[in-house]
Protein backbone atom coordinates (compact mmCIF):
# COMPACT_ATOMS: atom_id res chain seq x y z
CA UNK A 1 81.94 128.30 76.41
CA UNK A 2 79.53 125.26 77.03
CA UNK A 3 76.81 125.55 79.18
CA UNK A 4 76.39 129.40 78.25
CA UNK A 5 73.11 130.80 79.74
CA UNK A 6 70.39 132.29 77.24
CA UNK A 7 71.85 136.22 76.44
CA UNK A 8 68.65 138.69 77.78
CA UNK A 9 68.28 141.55 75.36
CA UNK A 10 67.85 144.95 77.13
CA UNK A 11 67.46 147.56 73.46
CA UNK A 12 65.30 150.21 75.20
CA UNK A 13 67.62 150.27 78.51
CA UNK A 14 71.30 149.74 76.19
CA UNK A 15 69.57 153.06 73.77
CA UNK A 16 69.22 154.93 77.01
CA UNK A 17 72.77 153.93 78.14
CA UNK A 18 74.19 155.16 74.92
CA UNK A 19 72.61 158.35 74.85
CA UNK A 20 73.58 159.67 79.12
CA UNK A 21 77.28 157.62 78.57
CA UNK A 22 77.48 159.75 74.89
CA UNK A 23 76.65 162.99 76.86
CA UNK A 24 78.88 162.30 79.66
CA UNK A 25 81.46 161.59 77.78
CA UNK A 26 81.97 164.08 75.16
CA UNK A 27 81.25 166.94 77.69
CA UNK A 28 83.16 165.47 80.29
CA UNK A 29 85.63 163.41 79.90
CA UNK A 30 86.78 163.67 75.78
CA UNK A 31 88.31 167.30 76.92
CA UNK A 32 90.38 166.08 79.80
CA UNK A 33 91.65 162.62 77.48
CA UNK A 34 92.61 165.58 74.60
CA UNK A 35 94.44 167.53 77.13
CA UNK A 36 95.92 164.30 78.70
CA UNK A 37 97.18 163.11 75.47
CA UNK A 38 98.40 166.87 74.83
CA UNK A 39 100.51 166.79 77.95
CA UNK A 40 102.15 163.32 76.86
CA UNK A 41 102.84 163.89 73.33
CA UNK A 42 104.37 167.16 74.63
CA UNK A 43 106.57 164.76 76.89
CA UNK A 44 107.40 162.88 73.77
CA UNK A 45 108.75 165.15 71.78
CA UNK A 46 111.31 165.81 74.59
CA UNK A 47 112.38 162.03 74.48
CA UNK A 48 116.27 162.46 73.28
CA UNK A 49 116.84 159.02 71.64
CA UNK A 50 115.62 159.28 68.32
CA UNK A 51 114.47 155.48 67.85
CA UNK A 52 112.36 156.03 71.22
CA UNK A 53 110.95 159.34 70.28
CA UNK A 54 109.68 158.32 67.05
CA UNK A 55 107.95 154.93 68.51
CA UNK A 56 106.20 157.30 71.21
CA UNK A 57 104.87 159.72 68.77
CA UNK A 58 104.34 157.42 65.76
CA UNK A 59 102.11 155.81 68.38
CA UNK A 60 100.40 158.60 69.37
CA UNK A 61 99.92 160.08 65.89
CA UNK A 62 98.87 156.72 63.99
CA UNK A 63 96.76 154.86 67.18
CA UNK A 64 95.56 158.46 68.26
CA UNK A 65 91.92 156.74 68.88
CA UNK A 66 93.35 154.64 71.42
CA UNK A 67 94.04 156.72 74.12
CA UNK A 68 90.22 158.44 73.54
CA UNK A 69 88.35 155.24 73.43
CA UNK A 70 89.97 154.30 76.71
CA UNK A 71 88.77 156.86 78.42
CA UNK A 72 85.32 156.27 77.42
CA UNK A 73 85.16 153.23 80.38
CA UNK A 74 84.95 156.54 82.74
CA UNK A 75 81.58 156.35 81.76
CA UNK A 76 81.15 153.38 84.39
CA UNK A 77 82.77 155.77 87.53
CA UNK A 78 80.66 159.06 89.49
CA UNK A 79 81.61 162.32 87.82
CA UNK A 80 83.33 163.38 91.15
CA UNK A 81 86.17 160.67 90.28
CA UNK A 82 86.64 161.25 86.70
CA UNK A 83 89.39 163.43 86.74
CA UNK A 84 92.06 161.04 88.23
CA UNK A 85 90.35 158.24 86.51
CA UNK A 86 91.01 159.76 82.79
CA UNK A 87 94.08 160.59 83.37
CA UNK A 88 94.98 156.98 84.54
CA UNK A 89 93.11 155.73 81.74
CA UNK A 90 94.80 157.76 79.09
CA UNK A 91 98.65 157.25 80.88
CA UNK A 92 97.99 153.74 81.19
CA UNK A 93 97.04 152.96 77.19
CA UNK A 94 99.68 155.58 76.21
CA UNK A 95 102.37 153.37 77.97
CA UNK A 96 100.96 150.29 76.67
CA UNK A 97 100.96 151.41 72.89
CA UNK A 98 104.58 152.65 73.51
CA UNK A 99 105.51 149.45 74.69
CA UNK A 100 103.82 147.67 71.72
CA UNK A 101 105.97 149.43 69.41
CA UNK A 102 109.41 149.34 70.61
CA UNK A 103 109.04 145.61 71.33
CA UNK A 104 107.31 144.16 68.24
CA UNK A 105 110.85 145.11 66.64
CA UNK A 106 112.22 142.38 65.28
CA UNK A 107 115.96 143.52 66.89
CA UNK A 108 113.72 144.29 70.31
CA UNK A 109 111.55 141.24 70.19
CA UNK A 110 113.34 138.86 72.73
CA UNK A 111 111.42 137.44 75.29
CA UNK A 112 113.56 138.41 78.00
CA UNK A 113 113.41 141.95 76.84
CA UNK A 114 109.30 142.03 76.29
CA UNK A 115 109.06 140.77 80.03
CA UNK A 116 111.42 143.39 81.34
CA UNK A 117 109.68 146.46 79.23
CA UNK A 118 106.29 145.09 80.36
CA UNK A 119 107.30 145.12 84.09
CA UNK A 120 106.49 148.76 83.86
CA UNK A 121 102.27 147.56 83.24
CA UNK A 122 102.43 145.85 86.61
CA UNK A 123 104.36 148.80 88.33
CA UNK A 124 101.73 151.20 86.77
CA UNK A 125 98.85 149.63 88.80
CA UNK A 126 100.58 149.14 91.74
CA UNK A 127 100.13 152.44 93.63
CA UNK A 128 103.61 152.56 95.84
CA UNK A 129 105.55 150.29 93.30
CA UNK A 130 109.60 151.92 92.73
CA UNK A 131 110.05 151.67 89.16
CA UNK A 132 113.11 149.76 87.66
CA UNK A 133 115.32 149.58 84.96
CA UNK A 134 113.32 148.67 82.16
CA UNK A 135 115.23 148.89 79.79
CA UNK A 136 118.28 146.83 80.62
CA UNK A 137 117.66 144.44 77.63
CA UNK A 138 116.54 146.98 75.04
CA UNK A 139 119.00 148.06 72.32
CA UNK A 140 117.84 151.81 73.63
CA UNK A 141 117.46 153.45 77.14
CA UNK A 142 117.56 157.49 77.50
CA UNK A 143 114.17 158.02 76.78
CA UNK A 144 114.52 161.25 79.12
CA UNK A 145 112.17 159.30 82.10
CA UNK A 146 109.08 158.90 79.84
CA UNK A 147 108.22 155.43 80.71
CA UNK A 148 108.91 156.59 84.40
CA UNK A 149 106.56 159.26 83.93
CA UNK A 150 103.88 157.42 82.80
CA UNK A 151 104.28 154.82 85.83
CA UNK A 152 104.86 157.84 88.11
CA UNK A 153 101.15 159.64 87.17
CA UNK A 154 99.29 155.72 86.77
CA UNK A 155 100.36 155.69 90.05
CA UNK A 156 99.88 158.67 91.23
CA UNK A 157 96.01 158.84 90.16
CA UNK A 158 95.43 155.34 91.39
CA UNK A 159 96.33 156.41 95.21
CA UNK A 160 93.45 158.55 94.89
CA UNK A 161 91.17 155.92 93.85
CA UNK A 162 88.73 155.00 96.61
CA UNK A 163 88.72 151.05 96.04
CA UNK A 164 92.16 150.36 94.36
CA UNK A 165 93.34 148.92 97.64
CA UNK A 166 90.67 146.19 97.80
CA UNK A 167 91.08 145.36 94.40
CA UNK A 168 94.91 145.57 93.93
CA UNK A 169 95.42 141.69 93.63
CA UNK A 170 92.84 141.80 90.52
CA UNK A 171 94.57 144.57 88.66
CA UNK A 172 98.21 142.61 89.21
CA UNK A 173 97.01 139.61 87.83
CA UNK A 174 96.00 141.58 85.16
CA UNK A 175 98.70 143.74 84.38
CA UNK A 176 100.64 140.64 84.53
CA UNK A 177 98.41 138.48 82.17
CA UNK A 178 99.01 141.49 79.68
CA UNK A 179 102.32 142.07 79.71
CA UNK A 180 103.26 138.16 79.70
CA UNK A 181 101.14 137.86 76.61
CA UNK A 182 102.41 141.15 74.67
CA UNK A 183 105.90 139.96 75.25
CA UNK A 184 105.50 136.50 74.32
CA UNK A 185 103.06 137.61 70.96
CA UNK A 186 105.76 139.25 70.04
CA UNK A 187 108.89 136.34 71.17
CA UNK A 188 107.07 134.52 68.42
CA UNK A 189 109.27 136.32 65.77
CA UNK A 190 112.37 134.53 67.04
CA UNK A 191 111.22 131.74 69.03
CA UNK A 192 107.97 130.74 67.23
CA UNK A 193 104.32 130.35 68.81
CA UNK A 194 105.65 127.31 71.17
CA UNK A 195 106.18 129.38 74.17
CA UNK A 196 102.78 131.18 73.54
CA UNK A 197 100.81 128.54 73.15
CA UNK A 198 102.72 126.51 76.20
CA UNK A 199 101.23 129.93 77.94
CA UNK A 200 97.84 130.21 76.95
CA UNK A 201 97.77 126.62 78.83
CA UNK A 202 98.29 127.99 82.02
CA UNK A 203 95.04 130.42 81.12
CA UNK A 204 91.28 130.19 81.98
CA UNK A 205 89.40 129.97 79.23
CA UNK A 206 86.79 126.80 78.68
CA UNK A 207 86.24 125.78 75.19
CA UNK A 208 88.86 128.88 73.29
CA UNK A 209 91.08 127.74 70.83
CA UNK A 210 94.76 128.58 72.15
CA UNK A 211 95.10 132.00 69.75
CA UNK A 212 92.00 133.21 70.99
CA UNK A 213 93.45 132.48 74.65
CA UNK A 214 96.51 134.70 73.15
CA UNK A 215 95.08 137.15 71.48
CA UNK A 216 92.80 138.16 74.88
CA UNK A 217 96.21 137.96 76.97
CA UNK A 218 97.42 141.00 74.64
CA UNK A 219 94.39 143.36 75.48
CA UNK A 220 94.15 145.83 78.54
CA UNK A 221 90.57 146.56 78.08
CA UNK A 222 89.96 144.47 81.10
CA UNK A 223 92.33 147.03 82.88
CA UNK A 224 90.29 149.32 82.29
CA UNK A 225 87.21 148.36 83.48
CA UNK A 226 89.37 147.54 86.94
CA UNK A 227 90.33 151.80 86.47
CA UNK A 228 86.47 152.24 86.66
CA UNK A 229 85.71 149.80 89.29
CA UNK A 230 88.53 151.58 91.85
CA UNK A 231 87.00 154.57 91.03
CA UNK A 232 83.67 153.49 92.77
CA UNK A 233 82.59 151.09 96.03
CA UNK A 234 83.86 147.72 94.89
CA UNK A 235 84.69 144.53 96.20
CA UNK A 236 87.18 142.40 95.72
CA UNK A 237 84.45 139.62 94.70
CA UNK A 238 82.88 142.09 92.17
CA UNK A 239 86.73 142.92 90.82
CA UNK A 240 86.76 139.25 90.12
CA UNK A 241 83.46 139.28 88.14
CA UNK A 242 84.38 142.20 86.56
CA UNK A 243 87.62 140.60 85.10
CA UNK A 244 86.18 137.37 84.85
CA UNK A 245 83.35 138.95 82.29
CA UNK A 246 85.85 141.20 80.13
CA UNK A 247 89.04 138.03 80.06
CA UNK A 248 88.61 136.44 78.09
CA UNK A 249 85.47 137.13 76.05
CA UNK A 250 85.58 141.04 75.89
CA UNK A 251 89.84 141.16 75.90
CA UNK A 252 90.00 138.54 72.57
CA UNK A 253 87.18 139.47 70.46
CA UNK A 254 88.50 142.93 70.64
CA UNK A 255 92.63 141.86 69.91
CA UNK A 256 90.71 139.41 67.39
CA UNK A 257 88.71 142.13 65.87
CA UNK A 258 92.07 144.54 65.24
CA UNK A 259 93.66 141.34 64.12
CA UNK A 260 90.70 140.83 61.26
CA UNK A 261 91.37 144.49 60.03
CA UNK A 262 95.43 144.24 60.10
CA UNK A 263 95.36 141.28 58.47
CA UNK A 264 95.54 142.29 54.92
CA UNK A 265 99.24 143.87 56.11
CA UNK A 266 99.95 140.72 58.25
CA UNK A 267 100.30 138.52 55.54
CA UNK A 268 102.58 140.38 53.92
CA UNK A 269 104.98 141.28 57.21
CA UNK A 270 105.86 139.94 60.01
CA UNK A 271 103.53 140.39 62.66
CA UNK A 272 101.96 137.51 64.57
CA UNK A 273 97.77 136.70 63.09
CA UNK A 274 95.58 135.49 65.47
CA UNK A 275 93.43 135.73 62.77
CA UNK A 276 95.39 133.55 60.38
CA UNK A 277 95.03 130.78 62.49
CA UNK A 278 91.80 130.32 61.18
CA UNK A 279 91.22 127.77 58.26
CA UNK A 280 88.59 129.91 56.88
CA UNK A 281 86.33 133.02 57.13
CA UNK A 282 83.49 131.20 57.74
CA UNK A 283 84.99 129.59 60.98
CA UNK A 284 86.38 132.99 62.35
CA UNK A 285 82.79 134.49 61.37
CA UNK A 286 81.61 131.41 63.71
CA UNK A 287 84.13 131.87 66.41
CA UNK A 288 83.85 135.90 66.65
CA UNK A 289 80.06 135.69 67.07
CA UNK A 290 80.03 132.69 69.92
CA UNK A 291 82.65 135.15 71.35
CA UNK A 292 80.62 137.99 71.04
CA UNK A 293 77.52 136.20 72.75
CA UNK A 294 79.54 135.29 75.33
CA UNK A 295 80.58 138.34 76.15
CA UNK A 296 77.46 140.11 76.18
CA UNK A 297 75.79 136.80 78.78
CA UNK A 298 78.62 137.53 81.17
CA UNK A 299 78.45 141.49 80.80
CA UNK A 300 74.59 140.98 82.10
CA UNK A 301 75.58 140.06 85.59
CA UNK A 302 77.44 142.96 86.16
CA UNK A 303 76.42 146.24 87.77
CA UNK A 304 75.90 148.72 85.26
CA UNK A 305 75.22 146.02 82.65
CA UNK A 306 73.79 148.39 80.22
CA UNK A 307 76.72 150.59 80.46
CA UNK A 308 79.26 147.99 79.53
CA UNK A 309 77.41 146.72 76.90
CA UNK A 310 77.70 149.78 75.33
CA UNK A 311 81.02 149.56 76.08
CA UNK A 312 81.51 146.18 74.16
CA UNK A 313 78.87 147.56 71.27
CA UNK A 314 81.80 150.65 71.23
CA UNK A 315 84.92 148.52 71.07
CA UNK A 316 83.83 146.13 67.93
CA UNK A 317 82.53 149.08 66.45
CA UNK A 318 85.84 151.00 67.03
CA UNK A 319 87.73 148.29 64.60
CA UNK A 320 84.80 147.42 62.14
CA UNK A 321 84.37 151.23 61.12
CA UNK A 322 87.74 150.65 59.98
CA UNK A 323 87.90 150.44 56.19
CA UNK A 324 89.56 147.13 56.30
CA UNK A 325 86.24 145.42 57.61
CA UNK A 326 84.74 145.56 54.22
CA UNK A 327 87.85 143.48 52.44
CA UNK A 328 86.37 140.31 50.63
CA UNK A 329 88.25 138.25 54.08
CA UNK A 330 86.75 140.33 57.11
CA UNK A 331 83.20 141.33 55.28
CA UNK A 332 81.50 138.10 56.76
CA UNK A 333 82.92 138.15 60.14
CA UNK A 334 82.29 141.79 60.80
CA UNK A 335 78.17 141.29 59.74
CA UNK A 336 78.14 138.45 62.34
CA UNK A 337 79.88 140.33 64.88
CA UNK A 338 77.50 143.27 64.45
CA UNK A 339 74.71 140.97 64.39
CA UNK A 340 75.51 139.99 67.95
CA UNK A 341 76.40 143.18 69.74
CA UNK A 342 72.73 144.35 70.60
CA UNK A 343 70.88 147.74 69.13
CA UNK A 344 73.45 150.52 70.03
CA UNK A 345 75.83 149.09 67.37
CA UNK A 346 74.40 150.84 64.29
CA UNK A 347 74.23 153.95 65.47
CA UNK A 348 78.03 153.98 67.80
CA UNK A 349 79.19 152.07 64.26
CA UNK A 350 78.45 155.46 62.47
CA UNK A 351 79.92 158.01 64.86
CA UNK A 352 83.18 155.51 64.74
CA UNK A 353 83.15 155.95 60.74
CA UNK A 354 82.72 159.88 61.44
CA UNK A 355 85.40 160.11 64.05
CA UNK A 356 88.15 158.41 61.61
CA UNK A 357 87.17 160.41 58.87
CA UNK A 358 87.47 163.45 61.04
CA UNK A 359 90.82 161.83 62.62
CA UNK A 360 92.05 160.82 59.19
């Protein structure tokens, strides 16, 4: 993080971002996520193992946000592509919550097992990819072919994505980087944070402490942005930028950020804390705003710059709407966050505090 470059402020261009990505995406792409998410909670209801079927639709009943806020990076693609696009979007983060949730088990949690579940993120992105057994180290397997079908239409809608080719090698190394960190997060229940942090070595990351390194392995936001990119006239070089600008700054302060808000219930369970890692509130304040800076300096060399820092402005918002962000622990970090993220966080902070309350 040394040697950052002086963040440019853009308020008047980011408000006018805001307002044409808001429109766009509540009229056109919000109804095709809801139907998307319609279709795959219909498909998990049909999952016969009982274990499985309740992960799938605890998921998609408890993390029901997810899938909607990942659509929103369609904002960044032309409206001719956004029907493939959301539905690869949607597919993509439903597979990626299910996989969350039947391997943070503690019985489930084996390294060997994360890596072989997580396989299916890497076959999801790769358009012509046969999909395997991924289950062969998991305590449960007949989950009717919904993993399968979530590859099957990631795939599917990526073949019809005009730059996907030139950019494959980005979205790999991605899909890779995520699933290697989910499964090794959660390996740390039975072989402690060793591994992990032996990982996060092997990482880019100048000047990140080796949690933060972990905790942006774990996110697929910068997935996403790849979705958008294949959806327009991109270049492998841009690609690059484009995952160079979201992992890690974008990818931890957003893992970090549902970290701060989970970990009240943390501390009292079992789950891995990126967050506890910190000595005290007033160094994970620190850390979450130089984070946040950084993010929004690397976001302004981008194409569509405006766009994605809405984007950003939308993901901490996302978690700090969450009630959680006002415990006596989170309070401070949250008001420096939001003191970085530019002048569409107020008013994308209260539509995120309407939509749970409408959610909840």
């Amino acid at each position: 993080m040394t040697g950052m470059k002086s963040i440019r402020t853009y308020p008047v261009r980011e408000i006018a971002a805001l307002v044409t990505a808001g429109i766009g995406y509540w009229l056109t792409i919000y109804p095709r996520a809801r139907r998307e998410i319609s279709r795959c909670r219909r498909r998990a209801q049909a999952i016969p193992d009982p274990a499985l079927r309740s992960a799938a639709l605890d998921k998609l009943t408890r993390e029901r946000l997810n899938p909607e806020a990942a659509a929103f990076f369609a904002v960044l693609a032309p409206h001719r592509r956004r029907g493939p696009l959301v539905r690869l979007m949607v597919d993509f983060q439903i597979a990626y919550d299910y996989l969350d949730a039947i391997n943070e088990q503690p019985a489930a949690a084996s390294l060997r097992n994360g890596l072989q579940l997580h396989r299916a993120l890497t076959d999801a992105v790769r358009a012509h990819a046969s999909c395997t057994d991924y289950y062969s180290q998991h305590p449960q397997a007949n989950d009717g072919g919904y993993l399968t079908g979530l590859v099957h239409a990631c795939q599917a809608a990526i073949r019809k994505l005009p730059s996907a080719v030139a950019i494959a090698p980005v979205l790999i190394r991605a899909a890779e980087r995520c699933g290697q960190a989910q499964s090794r997060n959660h390996a740390v229940l039975l072989d402690g944070d060793r591994q992990l942090v032996k990982w996060t070595a092997t990482q880019s990351g100048r000047g990140y402490l080796w949690w933060e390194l972990a905790a942006g392995g774990i996110s697929c936001l910068s997935l996403h942005a790849l979705f958008a990119a294949a959806a327009c006239a991109t270049t492998r070089a841009e690609a690059e930028r484009i995952d160079a600008a979201y992992s890690p700054p974008i990818c931890t302060i957003s893992a970090l950020l549902d970290s701060l808000i989970d970990y009240p219930h943390d501390a009292q369970g079992t789950n891995h804390s990126f967050v506890g890692h910190y000595d005290t509130c007033s160094q994970a304040a620190e850390r979450f705003a130089a984070i946040t800076l950084e993010a929004r300096v690397r976001l302004g060399t981008l194409r569509h710059r405006c766009r994605h820092m809405v984007i950003l402005a939308g993901i901490a918002s996302f978690y700090l709407s969450a009630p959680e962000a006002r415990t006596d622990f989170a309070a401070p970090v949250a008001k420096r966050t939001l003191g970085c993220l530019g002048a569409t966080s107020a008013p994308i902070l209260a539509v995120m505090r309407l939509r749970r309350r409408h959610a909840g």
